[in-house]
PDB file of N, CA and C in Angstrom:
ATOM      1  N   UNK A   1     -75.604 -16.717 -78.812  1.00  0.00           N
ATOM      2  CA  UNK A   1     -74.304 -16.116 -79.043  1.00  0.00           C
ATOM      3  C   UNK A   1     -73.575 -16.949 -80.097  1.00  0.00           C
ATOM      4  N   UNK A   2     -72.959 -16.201 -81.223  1.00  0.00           N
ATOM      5  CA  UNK A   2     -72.487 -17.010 -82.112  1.00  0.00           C
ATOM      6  C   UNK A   2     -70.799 -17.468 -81.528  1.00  0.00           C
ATOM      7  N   UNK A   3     -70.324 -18.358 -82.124  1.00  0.00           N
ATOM      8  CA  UNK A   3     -69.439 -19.148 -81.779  1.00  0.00           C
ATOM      9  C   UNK A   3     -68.464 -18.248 -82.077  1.00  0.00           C
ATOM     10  N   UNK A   4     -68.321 -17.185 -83.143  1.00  0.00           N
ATOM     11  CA  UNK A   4     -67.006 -16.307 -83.627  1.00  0.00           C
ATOM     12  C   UNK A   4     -67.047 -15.663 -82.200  1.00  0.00           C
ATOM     13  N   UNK A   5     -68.159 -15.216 -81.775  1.00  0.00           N
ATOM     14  CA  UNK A   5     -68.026 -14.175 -80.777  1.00  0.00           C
ATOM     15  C   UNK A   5     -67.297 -15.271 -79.395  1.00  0.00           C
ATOM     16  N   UNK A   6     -68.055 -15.803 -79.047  1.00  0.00           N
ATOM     17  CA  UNK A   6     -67.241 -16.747 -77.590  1.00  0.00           C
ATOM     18  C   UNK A   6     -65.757 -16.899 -78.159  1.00  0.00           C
ATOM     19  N   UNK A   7     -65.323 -17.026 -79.038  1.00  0.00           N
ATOM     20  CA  UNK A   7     -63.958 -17.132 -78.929  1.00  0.00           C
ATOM     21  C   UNK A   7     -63.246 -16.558 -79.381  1.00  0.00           C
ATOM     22  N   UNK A   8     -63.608 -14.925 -79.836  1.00  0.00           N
ATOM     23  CA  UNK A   8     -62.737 -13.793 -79.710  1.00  0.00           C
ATOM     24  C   UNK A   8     -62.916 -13.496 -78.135  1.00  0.00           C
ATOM     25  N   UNK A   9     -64.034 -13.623 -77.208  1.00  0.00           N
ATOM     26  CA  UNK A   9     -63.880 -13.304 -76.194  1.00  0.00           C
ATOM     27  C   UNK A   9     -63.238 -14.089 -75.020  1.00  0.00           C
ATOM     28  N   UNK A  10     -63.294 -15.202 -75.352  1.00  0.00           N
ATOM     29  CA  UNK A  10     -62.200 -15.994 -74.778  1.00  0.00           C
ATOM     30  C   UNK A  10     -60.529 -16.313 -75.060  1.00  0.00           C
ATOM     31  N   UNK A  11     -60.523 -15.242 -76.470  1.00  0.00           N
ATOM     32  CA  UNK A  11     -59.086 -14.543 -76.834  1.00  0.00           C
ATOM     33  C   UNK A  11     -58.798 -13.535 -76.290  1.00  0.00           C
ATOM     34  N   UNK A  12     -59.797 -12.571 -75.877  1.00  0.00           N
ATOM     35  CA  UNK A  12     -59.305 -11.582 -74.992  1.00  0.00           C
ATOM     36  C   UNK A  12     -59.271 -11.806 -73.517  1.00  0.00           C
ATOM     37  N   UNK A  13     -59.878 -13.279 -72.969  1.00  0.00           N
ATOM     38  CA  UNK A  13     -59.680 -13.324 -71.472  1.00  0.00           C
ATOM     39  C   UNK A  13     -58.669 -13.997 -71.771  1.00  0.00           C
ATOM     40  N   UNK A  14     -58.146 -14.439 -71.924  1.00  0.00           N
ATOM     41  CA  UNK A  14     -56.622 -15.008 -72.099  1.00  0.00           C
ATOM     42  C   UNK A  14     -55.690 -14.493 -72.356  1.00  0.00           C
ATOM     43  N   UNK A  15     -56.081 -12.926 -73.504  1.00  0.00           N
ATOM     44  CA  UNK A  15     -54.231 -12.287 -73.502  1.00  0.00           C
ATOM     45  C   UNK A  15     -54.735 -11.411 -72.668  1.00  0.00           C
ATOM     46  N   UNK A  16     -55.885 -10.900 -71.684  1.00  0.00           N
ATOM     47  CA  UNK A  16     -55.725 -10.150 -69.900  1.00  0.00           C
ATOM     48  C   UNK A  16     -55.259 -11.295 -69.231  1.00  0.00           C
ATOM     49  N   UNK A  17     -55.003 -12.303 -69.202  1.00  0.00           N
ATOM     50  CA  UNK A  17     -54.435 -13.330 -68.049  1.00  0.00           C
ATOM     51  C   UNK A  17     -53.362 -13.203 -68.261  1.00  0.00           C
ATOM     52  N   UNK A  18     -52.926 -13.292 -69.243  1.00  0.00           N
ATOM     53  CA  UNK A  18     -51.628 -13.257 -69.828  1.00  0.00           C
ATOM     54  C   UNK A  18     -50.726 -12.212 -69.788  1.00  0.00           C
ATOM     55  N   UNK A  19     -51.201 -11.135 -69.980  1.00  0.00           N
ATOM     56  CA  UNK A  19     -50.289 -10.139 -69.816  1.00  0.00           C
ATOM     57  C   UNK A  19     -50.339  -9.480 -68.066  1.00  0.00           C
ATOM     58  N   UNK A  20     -51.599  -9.322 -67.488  1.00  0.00           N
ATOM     59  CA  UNK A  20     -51.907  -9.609 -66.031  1.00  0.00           C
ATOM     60  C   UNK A  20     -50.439 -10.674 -65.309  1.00  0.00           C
ATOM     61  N   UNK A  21     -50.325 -11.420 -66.225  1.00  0.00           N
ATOM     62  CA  UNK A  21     -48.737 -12.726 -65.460  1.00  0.00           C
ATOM     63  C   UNK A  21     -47.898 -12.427 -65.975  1.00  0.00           C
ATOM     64  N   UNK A  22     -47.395 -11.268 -66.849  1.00  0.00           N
ATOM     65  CA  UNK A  22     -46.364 -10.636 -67.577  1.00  0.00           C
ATOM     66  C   UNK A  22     -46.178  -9.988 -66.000  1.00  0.00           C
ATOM     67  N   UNK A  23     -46.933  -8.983 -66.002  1.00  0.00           N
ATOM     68  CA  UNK A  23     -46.972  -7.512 -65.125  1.00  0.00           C
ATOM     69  C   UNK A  23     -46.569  -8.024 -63.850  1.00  0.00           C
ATOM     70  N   UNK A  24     -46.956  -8.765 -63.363  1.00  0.00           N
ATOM     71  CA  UNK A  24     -46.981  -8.926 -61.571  1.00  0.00           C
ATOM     72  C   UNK A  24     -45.100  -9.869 -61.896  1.00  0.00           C
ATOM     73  N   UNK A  25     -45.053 -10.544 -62.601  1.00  0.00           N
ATOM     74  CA  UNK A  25     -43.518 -11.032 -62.612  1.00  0.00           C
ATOM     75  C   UNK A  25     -42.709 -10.243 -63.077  1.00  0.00           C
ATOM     76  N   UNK A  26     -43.025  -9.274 -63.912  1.00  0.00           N
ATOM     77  CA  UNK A  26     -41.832  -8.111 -63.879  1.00  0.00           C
ATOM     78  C   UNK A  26     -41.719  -7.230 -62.678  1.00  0.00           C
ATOM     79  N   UNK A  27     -43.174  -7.244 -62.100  1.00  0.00           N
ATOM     80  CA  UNK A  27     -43.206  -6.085 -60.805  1.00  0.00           C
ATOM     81  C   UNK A  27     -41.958  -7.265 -60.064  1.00  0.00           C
ATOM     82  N   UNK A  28     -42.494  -8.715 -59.508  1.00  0.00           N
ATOM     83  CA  UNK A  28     -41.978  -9.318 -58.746  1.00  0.00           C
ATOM     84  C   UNK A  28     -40.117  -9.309 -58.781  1.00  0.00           C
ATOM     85  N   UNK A  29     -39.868  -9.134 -59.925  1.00  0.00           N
ATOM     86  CA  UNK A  29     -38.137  -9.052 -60.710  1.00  0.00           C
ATOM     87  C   UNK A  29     -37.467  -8.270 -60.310  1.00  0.00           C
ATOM     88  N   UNK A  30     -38.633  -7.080 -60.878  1.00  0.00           N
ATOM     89  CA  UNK A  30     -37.845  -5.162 -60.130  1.00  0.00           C
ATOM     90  C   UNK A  30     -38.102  -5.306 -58.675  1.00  0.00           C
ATOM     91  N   UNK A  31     -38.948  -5.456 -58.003  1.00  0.00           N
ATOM     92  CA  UNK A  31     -39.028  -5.421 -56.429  1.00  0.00           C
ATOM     93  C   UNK A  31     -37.593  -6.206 -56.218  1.00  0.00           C
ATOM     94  N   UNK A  32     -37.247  -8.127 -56.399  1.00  0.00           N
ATOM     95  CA  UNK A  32     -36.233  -8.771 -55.782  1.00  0.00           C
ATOM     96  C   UNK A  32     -34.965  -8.080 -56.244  1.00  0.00           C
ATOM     97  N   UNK A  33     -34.735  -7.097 -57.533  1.00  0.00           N
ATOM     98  CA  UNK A  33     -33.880  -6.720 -57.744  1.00  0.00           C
ATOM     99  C   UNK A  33     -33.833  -5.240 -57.089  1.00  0.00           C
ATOM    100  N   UNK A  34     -34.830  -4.730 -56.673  1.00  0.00           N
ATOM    101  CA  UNK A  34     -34.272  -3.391 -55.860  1.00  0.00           C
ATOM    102  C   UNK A  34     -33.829  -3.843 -53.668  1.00  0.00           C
ATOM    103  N   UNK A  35     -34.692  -5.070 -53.579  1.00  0.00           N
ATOM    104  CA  UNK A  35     -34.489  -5.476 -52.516  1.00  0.00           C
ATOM    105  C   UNK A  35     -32.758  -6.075 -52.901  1.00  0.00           C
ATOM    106  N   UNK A  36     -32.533  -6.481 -53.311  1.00  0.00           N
ATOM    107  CA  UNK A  36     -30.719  -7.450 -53.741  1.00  0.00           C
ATOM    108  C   UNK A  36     -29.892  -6.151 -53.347  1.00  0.00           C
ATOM    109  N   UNK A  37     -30.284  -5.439 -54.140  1.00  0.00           N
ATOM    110  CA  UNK A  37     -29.387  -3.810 -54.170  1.00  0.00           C
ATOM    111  C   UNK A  37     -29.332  -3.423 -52.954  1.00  0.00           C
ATOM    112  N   UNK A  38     -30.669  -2.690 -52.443  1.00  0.00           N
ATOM    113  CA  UNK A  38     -30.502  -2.244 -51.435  1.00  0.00           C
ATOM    114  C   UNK A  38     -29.590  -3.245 -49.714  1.00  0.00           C
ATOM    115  N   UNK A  39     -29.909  -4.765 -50.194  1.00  0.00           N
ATOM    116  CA  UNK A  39     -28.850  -5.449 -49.353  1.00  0.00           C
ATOM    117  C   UNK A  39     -27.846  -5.385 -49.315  1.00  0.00           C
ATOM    118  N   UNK A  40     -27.117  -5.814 -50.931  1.00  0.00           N
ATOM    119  CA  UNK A  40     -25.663  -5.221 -50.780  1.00  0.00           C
ATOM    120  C   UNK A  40     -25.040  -3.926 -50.304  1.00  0.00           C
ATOM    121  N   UNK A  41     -25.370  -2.970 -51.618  1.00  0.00           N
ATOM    122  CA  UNK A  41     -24.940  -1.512 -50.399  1.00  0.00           C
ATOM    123  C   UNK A  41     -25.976  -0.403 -50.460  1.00  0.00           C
ATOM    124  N   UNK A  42     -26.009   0.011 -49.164  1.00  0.00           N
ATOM    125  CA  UNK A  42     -27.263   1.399 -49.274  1.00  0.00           C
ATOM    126  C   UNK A  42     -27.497   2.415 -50.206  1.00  0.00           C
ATOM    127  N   UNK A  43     -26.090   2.419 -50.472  1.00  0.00           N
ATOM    128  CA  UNK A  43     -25.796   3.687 -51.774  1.00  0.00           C
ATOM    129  C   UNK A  43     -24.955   3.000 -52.942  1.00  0.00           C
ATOM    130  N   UNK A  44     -25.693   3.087 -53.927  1.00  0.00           N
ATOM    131  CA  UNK A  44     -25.325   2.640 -54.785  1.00  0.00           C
ATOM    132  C   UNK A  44     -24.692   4.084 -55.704  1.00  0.00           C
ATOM    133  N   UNK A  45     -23.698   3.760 -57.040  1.00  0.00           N
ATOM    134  CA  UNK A  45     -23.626   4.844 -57.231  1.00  0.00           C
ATOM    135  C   UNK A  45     -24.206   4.886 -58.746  1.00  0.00           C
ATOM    136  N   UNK A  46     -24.467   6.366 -59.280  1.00  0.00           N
ATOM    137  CA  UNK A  46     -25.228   6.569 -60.534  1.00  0.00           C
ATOM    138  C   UNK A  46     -25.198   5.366 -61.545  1.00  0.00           C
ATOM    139  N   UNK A  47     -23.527   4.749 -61.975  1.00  0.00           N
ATOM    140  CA  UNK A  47     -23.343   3.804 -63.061  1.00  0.00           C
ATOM    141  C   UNK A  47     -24.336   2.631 -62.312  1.00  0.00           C
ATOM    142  N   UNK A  48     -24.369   1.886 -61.010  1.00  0.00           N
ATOM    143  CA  UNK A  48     -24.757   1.408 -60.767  1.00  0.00           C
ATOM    144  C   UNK A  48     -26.385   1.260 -61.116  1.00  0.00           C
ATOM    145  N   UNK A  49     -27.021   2.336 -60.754  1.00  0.00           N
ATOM    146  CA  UNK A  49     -28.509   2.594 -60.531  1.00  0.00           C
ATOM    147  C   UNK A  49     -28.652   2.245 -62.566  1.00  0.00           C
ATOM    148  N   UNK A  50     -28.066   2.746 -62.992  1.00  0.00           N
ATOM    149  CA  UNK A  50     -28.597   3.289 -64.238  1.00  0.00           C
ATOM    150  C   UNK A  50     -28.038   1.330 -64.901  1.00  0.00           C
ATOM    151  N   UNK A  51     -27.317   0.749 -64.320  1.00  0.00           N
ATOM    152  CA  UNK A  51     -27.370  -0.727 -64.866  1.00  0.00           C
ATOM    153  C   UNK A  51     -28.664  -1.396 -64.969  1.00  0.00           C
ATOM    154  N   UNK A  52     -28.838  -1.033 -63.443  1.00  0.00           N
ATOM    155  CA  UNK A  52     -30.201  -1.849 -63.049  1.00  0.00           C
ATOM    156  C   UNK A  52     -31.348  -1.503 -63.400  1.00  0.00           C
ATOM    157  N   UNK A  53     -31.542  -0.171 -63.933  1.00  0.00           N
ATOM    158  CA  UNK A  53     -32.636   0.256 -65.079  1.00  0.00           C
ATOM    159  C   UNK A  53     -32.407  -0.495 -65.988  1.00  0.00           C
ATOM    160  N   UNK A  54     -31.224  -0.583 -66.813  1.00  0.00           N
ATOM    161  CA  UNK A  54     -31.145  -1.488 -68.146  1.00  0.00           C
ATOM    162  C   UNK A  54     -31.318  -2.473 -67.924  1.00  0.00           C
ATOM    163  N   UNK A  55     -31.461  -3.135 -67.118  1.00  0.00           N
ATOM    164  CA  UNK A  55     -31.496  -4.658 -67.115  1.00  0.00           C
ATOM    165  C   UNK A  55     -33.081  -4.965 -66.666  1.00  0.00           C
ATOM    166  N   UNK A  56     -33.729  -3.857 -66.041  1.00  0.00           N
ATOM    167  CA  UNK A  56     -35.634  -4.068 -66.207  1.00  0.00           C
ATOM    168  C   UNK A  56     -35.570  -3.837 -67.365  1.00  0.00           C
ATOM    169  N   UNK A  57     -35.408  -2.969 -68.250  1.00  0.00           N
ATOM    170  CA  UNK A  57     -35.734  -1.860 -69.411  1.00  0.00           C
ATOM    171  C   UNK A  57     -35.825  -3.911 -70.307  1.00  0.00           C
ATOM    172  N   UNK A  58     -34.817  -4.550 -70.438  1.00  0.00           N
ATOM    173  CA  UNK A  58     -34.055  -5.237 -70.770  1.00  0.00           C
ATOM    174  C   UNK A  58     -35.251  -6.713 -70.610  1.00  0.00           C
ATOM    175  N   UNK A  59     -35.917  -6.675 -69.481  1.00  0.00           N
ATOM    176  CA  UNK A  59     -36.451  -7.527 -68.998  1.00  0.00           C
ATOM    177  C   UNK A  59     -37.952  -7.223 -69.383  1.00  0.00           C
ATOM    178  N   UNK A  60     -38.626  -6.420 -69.501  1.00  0.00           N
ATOM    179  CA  UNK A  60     -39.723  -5.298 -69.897  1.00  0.00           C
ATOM    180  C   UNK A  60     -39.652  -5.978 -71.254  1.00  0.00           C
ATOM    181  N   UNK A  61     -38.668  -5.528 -72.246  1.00  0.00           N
ATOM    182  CA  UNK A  61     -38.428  -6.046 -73.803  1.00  0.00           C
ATOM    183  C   UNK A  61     -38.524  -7.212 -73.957  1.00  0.00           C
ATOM    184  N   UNK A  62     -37.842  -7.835 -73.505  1.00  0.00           N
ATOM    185  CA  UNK A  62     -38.383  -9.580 -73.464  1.00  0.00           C
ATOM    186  C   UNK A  62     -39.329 -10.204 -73.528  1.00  0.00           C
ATOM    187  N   UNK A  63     -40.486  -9.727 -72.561  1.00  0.00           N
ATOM    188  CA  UNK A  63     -41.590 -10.115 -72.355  1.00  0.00           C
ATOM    189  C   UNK A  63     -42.549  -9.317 -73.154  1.00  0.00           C
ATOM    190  N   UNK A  64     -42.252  -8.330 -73.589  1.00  0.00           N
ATOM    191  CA  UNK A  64     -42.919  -7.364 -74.458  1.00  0.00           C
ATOM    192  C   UNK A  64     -42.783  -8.643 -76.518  1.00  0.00           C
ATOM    193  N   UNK A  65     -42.139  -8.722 -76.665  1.00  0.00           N
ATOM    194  CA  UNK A  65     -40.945  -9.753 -77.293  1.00  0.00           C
ATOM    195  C   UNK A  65     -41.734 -11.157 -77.761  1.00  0.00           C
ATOM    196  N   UNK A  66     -42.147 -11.570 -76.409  1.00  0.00           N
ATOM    197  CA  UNK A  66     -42.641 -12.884 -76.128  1.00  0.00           C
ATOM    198  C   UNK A  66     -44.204 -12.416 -76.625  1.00  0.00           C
ATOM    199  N   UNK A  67     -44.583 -11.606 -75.924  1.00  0.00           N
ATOM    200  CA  UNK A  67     -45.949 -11.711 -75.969  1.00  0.00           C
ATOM    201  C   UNK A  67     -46.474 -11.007 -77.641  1.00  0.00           C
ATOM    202  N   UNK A  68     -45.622 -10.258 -78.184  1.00  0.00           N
ATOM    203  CA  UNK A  68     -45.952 -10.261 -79.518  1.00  0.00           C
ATOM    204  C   UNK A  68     -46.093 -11.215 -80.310  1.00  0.00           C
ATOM    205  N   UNK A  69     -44.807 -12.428 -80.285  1.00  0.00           N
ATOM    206  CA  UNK A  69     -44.614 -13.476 -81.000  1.00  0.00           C
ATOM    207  C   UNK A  69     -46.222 -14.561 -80.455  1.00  0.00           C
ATOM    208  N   UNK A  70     -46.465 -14.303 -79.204  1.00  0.00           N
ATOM    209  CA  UNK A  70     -47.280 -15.159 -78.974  1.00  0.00           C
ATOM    210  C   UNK A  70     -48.645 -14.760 -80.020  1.00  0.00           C
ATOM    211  N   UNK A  71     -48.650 -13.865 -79.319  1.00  0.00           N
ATOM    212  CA  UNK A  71     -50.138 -12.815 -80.213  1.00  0.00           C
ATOM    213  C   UNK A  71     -50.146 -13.218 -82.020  1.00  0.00           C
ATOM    214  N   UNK A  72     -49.068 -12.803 -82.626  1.00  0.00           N
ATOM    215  CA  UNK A  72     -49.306 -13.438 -83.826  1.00  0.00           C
ATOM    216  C   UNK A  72     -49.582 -14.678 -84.260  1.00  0.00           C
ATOM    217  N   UNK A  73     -49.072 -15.559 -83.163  1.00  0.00           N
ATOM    218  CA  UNK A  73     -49.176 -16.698 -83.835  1.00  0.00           C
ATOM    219  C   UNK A  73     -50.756 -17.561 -83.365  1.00  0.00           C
ATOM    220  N   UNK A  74     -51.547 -16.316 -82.530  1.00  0.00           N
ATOM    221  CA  UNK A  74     -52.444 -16.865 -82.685  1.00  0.00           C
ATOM    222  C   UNK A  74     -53.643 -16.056 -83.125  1.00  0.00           C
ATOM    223  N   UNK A  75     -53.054 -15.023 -84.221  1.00  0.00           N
ATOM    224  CA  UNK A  75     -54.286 -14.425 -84.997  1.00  0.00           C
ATOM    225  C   UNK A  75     -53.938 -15.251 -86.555  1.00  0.00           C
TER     226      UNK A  75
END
């Protein structure tokens, strides 16, 4: 196996690890942030709901953000 090949493929097991630890900490964010909500009050109202979309939407971009800047800087 030539050496170009092991370490494009060990570039792609690394940005699946990587984005694999994106995914489960945004899941983990939206879950503590729909559990927070639903503690404070049961019913939230529309302005409410539609904050807390923006602020995943918000959180989603970030890491979307990050992981581009990362990606370039290592092609």
């Amino acid at each position: 196996m030539k050496h170009e090949t092991r370490n494009q493929r060990r570039r792609r097991r690394i940005r699946f690890w990587i984005m694999l630890a994106a995914c489960l900490i945004v899941t983990v964010a939206a879950a503590s942030t729909m559990v927070q909500a639903a503690a404070e009050s049961s019913q939230s109202t529309a302005e409410e709901y539609l904050q807390e979309i923006g602020a995943e939407n918000a959180q989603r971009a970030a890491l979307a953000d990050l992981y581009k800047e990362w990606e370039d800087g290592n092609n």
